[in-house]
PDB file of N, CA and C in Angstrom:
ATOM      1  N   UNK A   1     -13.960 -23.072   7.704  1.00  0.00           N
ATOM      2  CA  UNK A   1     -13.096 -21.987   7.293  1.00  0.00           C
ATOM      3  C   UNK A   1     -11.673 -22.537   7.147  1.00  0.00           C
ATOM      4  N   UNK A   2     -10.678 -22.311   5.914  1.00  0.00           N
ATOM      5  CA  UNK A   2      -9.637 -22.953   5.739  1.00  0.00           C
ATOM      6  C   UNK A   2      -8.820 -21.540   5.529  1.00  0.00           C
ATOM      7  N   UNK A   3      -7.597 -21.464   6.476  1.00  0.00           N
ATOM      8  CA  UNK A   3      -6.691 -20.609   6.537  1.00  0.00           C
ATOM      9  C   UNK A   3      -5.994 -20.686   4.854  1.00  0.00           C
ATOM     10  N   UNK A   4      -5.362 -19.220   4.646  1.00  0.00           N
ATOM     11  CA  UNK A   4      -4.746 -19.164   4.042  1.00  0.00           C
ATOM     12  C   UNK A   4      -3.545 -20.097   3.565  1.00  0.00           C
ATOM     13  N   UNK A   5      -2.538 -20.090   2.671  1.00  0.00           N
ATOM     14  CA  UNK A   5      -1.041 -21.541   2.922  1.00  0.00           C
ATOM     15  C   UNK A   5      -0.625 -20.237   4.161  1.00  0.00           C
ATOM     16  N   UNK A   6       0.663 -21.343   4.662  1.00  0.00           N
ATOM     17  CA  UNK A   6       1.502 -20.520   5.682  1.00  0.00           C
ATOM     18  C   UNK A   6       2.121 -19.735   5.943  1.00  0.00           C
ATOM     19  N   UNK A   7       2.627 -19.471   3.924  1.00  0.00           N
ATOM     20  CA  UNK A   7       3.298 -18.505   3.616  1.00  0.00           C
ATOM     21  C   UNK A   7       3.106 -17.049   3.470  1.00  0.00           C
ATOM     22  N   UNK A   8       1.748 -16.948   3.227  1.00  0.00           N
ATOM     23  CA  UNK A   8       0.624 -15.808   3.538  1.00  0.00           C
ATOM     24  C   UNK A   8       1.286 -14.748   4.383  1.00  0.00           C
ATOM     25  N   UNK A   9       1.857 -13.492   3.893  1.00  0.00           N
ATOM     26  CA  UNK A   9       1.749 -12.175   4.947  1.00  0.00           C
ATOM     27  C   UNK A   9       0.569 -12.432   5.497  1.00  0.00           C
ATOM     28  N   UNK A  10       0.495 -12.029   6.960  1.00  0.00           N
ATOM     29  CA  UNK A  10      -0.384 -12.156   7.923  1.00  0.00           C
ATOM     30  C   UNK A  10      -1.493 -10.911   7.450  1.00  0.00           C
ATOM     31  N   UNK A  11      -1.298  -9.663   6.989  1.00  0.00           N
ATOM     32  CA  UNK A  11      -1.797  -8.595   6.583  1.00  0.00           C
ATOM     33  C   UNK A  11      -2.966  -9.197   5.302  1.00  0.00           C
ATOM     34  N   UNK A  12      -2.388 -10.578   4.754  1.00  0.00           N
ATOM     35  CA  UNK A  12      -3.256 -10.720   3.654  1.00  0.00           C
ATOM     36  C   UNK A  12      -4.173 -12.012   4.118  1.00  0.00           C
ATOM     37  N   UNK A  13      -4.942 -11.883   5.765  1.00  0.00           N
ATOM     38  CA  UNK A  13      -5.615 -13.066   6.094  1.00  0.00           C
ATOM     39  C   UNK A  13      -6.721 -11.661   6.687  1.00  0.00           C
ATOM     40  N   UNK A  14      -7.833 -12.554   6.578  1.00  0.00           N
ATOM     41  CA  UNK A  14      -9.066 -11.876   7.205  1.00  0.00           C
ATOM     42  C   UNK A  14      -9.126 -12.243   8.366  1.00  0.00           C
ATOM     43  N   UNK A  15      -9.823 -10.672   9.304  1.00  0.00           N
ATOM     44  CA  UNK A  15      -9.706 -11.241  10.684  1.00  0.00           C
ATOM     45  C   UNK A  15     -10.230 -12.207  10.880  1.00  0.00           C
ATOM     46  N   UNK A  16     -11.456 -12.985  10.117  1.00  0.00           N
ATOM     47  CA  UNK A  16     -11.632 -14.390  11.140  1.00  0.00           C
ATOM     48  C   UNK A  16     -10.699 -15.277  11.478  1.00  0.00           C
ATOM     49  N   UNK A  17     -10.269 -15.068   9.976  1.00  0.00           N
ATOM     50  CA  UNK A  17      -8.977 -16.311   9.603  1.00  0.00           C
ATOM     51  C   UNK A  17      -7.717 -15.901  10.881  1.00  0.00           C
ATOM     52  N   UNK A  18      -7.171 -15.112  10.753  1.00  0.00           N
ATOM     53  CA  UNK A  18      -6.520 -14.773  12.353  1.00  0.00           C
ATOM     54  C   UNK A  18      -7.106 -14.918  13.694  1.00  0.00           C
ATOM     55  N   UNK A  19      -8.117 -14.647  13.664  1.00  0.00           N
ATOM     56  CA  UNK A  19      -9.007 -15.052  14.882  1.00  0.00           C
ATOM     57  C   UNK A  19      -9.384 -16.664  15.439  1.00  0.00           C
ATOM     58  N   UNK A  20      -9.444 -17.775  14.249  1.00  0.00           N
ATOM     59  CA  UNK A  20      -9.778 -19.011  14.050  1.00  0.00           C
ATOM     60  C   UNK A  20      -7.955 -19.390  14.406  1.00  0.00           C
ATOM     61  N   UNK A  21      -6.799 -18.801  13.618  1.00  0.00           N
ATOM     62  CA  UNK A  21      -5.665 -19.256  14.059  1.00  0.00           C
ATOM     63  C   UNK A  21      -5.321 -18.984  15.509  1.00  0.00           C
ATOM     64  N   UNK A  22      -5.485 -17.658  16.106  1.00  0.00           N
ATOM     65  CA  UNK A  22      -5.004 -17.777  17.512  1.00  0.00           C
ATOM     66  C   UNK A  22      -5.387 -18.835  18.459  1.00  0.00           C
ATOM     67  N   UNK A  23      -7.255 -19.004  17.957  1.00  0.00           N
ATOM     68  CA  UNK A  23      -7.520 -19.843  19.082  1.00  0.00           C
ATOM     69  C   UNK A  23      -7.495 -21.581  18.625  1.00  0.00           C
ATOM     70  N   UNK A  24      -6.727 -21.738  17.523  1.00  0.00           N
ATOM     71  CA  UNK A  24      -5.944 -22.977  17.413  1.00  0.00           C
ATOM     72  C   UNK A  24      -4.692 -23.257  17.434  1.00  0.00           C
ATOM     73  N   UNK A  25      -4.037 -22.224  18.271  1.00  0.00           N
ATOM     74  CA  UNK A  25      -2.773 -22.054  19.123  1.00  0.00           C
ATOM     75  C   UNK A  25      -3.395 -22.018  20.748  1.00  0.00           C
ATOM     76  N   UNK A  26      -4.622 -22.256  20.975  1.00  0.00           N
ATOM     77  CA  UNK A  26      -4.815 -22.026  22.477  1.00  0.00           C
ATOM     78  C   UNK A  26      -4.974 -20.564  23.079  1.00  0.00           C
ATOM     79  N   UNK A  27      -4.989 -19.796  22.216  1.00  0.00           N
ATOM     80  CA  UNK A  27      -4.784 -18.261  22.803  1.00  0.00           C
ATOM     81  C   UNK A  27      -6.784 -17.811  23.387  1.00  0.00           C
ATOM     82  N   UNK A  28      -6.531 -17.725  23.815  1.00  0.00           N
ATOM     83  CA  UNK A  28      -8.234 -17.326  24.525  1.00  0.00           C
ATOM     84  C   UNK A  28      -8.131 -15.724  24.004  1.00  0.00           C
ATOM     85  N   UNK A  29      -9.015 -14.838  23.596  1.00  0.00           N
ATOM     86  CA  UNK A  29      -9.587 -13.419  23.558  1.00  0.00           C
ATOM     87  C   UNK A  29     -10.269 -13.103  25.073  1.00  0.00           C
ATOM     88  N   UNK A  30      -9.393 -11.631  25.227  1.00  0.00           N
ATOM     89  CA  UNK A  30      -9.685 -11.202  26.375  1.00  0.00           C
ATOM     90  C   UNK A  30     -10.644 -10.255  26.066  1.00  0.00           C
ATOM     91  N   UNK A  31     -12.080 -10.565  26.895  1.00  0.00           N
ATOM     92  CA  UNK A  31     -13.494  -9.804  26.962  1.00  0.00           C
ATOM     93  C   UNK A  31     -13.442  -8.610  27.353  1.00  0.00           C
ATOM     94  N   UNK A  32     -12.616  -7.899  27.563  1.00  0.00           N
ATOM     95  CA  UNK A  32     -12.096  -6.378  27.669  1.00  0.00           C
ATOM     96  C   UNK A  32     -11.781  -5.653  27.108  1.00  0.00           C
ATOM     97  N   UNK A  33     -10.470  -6.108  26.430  1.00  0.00           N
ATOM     98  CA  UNK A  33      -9.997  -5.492  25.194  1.00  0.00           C
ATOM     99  C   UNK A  33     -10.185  -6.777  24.061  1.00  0.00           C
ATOM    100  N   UNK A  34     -10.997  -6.582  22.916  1.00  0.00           N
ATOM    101  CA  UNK A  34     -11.189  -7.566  22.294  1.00  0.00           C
ATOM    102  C   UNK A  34      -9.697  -7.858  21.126  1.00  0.00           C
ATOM    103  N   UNK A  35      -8.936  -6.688  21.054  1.00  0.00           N
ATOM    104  CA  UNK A  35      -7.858  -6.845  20.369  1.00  0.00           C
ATOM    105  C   UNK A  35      -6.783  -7.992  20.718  1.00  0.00           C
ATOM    106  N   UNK A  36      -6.688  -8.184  22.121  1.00  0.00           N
ATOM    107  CA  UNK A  36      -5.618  -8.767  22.984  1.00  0.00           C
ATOM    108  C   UNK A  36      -6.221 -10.170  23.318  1.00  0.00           C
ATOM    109  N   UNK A  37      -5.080 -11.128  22.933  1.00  0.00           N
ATOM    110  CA  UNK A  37      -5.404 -12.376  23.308  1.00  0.00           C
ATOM    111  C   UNK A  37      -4.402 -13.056  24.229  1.00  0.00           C
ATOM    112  N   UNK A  38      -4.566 -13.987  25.101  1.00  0.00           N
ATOM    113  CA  UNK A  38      -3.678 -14.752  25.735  1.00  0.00           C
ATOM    114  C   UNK A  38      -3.596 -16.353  25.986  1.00  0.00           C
ATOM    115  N   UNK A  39      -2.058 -16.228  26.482  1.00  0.00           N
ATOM    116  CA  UNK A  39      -2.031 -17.831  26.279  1.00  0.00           C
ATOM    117  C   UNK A  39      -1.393 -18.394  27.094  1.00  0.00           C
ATOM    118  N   UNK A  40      -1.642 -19.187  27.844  1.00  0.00           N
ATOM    119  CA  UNK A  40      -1.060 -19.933  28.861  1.00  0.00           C
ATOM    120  C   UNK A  40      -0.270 -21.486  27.664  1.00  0.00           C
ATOM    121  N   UNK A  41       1.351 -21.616  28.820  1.00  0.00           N
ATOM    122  CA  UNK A  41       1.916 -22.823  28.289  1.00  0.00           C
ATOM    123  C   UNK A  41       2.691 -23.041  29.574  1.00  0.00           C
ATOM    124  N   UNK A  42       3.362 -24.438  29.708  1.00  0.00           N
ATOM    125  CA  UNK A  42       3.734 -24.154  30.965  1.00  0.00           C
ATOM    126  C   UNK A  42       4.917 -24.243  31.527  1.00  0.00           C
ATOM    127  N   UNK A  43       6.125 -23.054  30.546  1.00  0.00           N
ATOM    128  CA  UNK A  43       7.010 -22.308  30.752  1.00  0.00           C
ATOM    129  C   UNK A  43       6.897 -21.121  30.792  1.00  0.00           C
ATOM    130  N   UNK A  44       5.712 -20.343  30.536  1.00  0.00           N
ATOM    131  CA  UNK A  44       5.396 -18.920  30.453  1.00  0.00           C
ATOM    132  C   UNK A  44       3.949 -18.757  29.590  1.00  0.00           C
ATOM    133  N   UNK A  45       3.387 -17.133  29.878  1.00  0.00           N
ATOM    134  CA  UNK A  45       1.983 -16.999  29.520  1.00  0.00           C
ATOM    135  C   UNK A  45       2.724 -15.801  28.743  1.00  0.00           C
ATOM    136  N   UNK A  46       1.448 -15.254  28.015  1.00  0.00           N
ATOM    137  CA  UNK A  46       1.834 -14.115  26.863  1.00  0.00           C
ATOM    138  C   UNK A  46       0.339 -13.518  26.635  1.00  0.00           C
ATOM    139  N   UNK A  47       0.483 -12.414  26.689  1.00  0.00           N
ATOM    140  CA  UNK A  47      -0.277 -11.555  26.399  1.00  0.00           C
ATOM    141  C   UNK A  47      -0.154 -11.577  24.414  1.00  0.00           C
ATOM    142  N   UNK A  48      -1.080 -11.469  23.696  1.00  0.00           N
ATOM    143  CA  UNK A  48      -0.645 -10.772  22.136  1.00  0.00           C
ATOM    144  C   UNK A  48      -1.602  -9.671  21.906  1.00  0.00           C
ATOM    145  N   UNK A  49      -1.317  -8.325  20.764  1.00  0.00           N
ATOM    146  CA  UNK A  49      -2.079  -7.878  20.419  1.00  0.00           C
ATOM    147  C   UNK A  49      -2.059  -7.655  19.263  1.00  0.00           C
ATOM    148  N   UNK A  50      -3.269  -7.451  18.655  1.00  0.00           N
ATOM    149  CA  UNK A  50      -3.203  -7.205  17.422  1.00  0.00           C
ATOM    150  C   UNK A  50      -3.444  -5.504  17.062  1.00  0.00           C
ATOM    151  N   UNK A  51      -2.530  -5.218  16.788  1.00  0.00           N
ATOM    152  CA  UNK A  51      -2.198  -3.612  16.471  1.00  0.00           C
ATOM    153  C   UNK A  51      -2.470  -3.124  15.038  1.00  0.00           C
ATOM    154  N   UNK A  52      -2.285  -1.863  14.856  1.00  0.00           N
ATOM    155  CA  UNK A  52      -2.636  -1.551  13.535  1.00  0.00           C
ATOM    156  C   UNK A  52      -1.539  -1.864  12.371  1.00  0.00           C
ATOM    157  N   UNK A  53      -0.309  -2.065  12.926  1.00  0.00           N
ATOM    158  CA  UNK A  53       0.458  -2.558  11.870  1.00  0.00           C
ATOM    159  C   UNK A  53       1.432  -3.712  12.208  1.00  0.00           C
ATOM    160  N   UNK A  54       1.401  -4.068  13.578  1.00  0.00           N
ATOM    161  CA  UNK A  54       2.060  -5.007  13.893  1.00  0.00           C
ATOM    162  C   UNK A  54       1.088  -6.386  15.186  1.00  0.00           C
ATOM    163  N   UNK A  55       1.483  -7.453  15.162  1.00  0.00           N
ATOM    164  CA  UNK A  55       0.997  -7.874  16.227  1.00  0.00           C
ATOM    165  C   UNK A  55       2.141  -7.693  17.142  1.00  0.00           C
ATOM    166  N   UNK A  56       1.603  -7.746  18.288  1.00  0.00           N
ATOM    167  CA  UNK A  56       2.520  -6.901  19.683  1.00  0.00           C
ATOM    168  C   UNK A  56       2.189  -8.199  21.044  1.00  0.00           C
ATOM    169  N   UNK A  57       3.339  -9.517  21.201  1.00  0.00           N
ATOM    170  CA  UNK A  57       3.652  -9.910  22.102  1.00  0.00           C
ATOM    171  C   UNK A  57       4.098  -9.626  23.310  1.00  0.00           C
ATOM    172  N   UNK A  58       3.710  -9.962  24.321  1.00  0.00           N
ATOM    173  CA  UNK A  58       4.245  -9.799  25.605  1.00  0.00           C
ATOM    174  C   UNK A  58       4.732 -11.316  26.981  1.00  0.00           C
ATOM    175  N   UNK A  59       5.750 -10.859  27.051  1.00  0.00           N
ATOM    176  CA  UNK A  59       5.951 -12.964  27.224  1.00  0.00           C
ATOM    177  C   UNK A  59       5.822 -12.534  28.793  1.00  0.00           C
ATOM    178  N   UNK A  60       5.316 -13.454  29.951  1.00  0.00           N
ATOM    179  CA  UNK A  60       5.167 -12.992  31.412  1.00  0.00           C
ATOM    180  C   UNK A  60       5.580 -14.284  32.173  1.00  0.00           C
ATOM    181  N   UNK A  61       6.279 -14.044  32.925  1.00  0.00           N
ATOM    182  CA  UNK A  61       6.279 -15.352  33.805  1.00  0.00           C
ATOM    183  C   UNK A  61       7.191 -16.740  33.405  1.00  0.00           C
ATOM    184  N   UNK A  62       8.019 -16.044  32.695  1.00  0.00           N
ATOM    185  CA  UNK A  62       8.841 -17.015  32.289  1.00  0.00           C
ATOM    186  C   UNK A  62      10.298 -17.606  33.350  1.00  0.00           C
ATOM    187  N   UNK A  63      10.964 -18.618  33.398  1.00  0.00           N
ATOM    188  CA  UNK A  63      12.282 -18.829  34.014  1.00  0.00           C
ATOM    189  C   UNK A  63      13.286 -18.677  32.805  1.00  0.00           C
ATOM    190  N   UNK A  64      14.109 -17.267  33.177  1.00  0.00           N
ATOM    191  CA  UNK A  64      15.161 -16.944  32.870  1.00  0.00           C
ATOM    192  C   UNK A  64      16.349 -18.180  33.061  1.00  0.00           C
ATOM    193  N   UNK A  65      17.110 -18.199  31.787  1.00  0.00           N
ATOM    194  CA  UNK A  65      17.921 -19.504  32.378  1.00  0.00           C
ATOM    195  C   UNK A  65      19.163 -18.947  33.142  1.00  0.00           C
ATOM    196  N   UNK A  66      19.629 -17.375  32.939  1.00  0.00           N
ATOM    197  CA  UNK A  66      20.931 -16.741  34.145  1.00  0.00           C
ATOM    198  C   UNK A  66      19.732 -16.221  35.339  1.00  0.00           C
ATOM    199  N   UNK A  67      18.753 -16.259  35.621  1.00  0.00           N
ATOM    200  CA  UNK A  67      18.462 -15.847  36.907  1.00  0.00           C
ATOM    201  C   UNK A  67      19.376 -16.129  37.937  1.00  0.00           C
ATOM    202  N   UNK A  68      19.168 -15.963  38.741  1.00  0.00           N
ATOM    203  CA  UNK A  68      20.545 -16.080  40.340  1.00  0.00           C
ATOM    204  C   UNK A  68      19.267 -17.288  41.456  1.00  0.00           C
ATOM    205  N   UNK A  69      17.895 -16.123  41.317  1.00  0.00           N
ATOM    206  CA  UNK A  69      17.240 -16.281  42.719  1.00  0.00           C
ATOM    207  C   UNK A  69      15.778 -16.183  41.987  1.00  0.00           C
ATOM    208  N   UNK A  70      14.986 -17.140  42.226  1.00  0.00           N
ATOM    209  CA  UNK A  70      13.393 -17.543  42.098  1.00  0.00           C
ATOM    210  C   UNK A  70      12.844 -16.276  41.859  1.00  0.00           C
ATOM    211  N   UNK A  71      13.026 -14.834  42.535  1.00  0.00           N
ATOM    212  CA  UNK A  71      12.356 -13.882  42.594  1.00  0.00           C
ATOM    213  C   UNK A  71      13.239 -13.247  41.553  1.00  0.00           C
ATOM    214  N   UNK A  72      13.898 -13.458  41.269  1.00  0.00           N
ATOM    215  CA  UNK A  72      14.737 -12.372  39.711  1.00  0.00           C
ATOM    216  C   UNK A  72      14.242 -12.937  38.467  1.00  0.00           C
ATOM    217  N   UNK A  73      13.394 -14.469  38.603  1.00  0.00           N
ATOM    218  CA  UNK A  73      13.377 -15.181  37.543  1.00  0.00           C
ATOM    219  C   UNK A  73      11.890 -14.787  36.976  1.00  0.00           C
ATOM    220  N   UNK A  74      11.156 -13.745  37.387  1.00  0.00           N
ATOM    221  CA  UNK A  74      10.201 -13.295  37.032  1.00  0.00           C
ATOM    222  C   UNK A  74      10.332 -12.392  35.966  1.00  0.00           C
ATOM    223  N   UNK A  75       9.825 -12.340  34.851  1.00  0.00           N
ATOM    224  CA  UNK A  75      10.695 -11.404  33.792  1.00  0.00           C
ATOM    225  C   UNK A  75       9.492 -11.455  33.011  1.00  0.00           C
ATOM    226  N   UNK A  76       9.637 -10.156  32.294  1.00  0.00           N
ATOM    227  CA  UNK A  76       8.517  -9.861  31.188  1.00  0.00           C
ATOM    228  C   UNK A  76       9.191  -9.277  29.557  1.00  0.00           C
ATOM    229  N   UNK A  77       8.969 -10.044  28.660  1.00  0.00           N
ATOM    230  CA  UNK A  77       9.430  -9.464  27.191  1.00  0.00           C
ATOM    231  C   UNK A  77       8.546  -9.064  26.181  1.00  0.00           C
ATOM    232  N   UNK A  78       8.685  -8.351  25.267  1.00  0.00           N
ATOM    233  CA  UNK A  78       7.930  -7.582  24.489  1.00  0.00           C
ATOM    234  C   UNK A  78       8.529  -7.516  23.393  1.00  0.00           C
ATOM    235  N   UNK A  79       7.924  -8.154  22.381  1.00  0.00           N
ATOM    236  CA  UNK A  79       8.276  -8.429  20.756  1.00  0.00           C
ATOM    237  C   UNK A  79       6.993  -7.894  19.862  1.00  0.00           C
ATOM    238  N   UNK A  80       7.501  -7.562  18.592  1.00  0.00           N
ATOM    239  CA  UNK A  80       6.668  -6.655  18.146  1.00  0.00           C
ATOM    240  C   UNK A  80       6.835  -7.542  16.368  1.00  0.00           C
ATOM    241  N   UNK A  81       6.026  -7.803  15.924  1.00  0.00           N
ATOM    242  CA  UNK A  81       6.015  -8.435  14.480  1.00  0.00           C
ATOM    243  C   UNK A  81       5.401  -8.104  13.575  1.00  0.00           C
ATOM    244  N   UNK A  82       5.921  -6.982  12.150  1.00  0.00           N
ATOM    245  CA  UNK A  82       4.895  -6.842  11.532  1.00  0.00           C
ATOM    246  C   UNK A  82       4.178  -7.950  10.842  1.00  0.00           C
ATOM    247  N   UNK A  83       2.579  -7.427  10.357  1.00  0.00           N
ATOM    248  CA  UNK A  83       2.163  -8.165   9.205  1.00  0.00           C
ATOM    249  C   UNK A  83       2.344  -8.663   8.477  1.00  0.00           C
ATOM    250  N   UNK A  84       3.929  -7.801   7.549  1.00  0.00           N
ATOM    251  CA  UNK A  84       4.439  -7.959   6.274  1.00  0.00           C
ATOM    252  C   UNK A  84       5.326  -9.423   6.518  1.00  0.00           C
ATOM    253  N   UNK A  85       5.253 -10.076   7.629  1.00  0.00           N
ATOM    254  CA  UNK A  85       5.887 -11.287   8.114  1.00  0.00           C
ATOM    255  C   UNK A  85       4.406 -12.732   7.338  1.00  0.00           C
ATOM    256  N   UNK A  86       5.023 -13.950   7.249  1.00  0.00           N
ATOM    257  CA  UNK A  86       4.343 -14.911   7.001  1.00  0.00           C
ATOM    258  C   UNK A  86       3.536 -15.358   8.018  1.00  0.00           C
ATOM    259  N   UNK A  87       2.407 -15.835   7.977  1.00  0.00           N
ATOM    260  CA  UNK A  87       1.658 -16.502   9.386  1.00  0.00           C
ATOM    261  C   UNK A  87       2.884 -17.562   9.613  1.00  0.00           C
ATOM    262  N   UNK A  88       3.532 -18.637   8.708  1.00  0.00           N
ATOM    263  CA  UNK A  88       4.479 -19.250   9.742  1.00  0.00           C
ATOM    264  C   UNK A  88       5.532 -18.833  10.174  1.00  0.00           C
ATOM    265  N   UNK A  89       6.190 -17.628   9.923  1.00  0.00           N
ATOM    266  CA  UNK A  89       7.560 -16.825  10.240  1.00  0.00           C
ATOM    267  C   UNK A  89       6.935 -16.281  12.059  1.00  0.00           C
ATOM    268  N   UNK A  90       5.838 -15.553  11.809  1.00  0.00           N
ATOM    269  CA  UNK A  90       4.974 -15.488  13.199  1.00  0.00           C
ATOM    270  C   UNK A  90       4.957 -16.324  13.987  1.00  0.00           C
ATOM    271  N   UNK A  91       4.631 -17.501  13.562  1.00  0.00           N
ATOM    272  CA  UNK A  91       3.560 -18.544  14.430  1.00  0.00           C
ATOM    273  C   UNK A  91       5.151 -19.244  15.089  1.00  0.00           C
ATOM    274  N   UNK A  92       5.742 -19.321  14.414  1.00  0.00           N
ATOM    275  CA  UNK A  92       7.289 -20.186  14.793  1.00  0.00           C
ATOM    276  C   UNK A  92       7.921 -19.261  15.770  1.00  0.00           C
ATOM    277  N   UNK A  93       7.933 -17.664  15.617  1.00  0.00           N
ATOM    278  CA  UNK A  93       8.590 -16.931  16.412  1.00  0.00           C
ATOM    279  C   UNK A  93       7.598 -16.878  17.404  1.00  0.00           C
ATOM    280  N   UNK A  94       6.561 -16.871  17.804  1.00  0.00           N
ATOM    281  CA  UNK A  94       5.328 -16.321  18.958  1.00  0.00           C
ATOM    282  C   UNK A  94       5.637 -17.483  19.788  1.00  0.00           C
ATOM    283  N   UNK A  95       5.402 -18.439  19.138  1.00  0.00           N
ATOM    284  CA  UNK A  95       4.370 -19.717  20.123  1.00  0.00           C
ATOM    285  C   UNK A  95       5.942 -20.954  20.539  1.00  0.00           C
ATOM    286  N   UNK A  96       6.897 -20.055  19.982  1.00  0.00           N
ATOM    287  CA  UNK A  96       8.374 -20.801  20.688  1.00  0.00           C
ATOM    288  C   UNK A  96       8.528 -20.537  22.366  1.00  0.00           C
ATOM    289  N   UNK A  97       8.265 -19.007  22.337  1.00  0.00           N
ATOM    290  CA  UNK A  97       8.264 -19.146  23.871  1.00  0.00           C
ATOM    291  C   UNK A  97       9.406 -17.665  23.563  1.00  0.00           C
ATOM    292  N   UNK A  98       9.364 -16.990  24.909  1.00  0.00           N
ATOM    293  CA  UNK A  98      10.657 -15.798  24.656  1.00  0.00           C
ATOM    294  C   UNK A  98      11.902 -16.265  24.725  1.00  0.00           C
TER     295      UNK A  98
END
């Protein structure tokens, strides 16, 4: 299976083809909710989902660089990207890190 070019709105890839890209970013599919995938790196993990009009990031566990104290440096962010975006406009903003 050969992905779309990079430039591709994400809206104009078939789910495999999105499905074959997450998990060649490392993102595992969670057996629960099959929409939501995650990804361990090792400055922070992320939840993603794939929504009806947007994919919907969630960054967890990251080190804040103004934290004060180890326990403030626990932080969670939430970015939201439509479709109408390129798989590489996505892939550059997701998999940078929050």
């Amino acid at each position: 299976m050969t992905l779309p070019p990079p430039e591709t709105p994400l809206y104009n890839h078939p789910l495999p083809d999105i499905e074959q890209w997450l998990v060649s970013q490392g993102c595992v599919q969670d057996k629960a909710e099959l929409h939501c995938w995650r990804i361990e790196r090792p400055d922070w993990n992320a939840e993603l989902c794939l929504d009806i009009d947007q994919l919907t990031v969630r960054y967890f566990n990251f080190k804040s660089e103004d934290s004060l104290s180890e326990q403030s440096s626990q932080s969670t962010i939430q970015r939201a990207f439509k479709y109408s975006l390129s798989r590489k406009d996505i892939e550059d903003a997701v998999f940078a890190g929050p």
